[in-house]
C-alpha atoms as a PDB file:
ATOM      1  CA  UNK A   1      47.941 153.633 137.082  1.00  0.00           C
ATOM      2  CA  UNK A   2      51.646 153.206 136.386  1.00  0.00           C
ATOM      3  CA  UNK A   3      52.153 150.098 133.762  1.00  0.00           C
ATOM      4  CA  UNK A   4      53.816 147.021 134.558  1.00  0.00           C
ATOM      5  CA  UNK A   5      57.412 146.298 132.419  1.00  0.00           C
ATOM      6  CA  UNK A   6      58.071 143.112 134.390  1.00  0.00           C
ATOM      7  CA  UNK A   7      58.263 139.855 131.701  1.00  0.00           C
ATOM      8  CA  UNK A   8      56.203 137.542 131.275  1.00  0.00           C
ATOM      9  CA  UNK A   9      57.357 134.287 129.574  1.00  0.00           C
ATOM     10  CA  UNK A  10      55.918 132.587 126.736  1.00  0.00           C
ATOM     11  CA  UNK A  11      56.668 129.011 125.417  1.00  0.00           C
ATOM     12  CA  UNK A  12      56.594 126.990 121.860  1.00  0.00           C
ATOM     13  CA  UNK A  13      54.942 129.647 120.171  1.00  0.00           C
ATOM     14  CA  UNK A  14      54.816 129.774 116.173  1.00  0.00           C
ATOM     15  CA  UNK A  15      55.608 132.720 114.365  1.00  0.00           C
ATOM     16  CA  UNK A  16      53.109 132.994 111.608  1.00  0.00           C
ATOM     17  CA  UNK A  17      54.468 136.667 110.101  1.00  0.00           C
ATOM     18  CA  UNK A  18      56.935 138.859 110.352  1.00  0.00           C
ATOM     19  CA  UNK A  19      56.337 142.641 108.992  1.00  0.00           C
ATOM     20  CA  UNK A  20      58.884 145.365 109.164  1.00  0.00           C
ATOM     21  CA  UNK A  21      58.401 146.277 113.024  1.00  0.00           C
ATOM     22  CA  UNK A  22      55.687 143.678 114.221  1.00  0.00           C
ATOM     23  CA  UNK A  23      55.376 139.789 114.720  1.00  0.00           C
ATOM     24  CA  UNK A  24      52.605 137.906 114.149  1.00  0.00           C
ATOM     25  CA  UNK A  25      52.651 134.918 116.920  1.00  0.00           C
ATOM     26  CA  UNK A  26      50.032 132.149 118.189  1.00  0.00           C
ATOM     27  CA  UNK A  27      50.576 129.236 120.469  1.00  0.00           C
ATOM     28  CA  UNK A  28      52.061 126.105 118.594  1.00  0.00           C
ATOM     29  CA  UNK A  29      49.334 123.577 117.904  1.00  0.00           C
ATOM     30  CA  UNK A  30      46.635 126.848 118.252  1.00  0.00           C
ATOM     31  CA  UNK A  31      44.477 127.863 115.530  1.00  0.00           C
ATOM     32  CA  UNK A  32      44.777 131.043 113.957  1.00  0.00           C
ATOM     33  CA  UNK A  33      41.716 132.711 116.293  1.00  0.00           C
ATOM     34  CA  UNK A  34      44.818 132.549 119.027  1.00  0.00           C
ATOM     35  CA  UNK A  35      46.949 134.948 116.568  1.00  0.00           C
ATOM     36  CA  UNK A  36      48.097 138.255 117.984  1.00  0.00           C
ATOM     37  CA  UNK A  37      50.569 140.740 116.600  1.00  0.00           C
ATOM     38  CA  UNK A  38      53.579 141.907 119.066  1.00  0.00           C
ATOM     39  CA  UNK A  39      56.170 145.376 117.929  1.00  0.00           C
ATOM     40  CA  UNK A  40      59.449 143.208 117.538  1.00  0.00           C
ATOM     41  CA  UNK A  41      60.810 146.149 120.069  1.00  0.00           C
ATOM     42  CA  UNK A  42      58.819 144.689 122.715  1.00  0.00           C
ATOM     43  CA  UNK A  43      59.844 140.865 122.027  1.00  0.00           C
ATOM     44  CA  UNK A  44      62.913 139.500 124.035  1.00  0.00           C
ATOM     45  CA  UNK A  45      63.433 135.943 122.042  1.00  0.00           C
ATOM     46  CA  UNK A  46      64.479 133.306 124.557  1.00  0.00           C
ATOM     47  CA  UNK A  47      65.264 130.794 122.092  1.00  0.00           C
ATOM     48  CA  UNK A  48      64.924 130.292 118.479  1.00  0.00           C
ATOM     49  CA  UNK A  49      64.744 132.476 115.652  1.00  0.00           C
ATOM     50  CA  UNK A  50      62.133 135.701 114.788  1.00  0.00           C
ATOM     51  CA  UNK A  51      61.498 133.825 111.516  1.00  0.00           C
ATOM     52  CA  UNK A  52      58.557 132.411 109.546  1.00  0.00           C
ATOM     53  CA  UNK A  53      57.901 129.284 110.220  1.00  0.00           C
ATOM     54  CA  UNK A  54      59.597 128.962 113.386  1.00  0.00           C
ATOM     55  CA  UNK A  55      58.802 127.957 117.137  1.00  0.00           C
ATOM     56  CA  UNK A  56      60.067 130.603 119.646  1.00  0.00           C
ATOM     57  CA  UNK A  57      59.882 131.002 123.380  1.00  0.00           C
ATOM     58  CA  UNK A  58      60.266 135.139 124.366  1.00  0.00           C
ATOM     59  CA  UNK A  59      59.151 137.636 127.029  1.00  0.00           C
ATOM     60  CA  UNK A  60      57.242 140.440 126.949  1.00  0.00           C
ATOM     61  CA  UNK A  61      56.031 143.278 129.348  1.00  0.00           C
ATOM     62  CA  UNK A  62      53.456 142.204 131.541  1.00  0.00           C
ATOM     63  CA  UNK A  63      51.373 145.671 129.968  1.00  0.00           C
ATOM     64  CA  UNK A  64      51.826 144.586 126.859  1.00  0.00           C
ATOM     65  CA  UNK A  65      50.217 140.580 127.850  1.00  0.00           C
ATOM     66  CA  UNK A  66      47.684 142.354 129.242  1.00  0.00           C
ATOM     67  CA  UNK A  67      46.719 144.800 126.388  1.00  0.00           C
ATOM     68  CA  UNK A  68      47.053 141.780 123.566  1.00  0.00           C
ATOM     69  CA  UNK A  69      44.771 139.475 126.245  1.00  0.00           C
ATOM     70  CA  UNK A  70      47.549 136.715 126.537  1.00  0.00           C
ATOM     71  CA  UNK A  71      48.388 137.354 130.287  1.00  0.00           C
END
């Protein structure tokens, strides 16, 4: 099964962490259970700023949606 690259969008989430090579994101106004980590390679920010503290809208691979369970 070939894996899908097409984006998917995401909207007003919060970035709660940023590491080296991964983001730590959750929807804005979610709890932490919502938290997932993301590689910043795979992250396209829309708007905003890959910064603690901050509310971002990005894309990512459908695959990678799928495999984190926010598709």
């Amino acid at each position: 099964m070939a894996r899908n690259d097409d984006p998917v969008a995401f909207e007003n989430w919060y970035v709660v962490f940023v590491k080296d090579k991964s983001v730590l994101v959750k929807p804005d106004g979610e709890g932490d259970e919502k938290a997932v980590w993301l590689p910043i390679s795979q992250v396209d920010v829309q708007s905003g700023d890959l910064e603690k503290g901050k509310v971002i809208d990005f894309e990512i691979p459908e695959w990678l949606a799928q495999d984190r369970g926010i598709d």
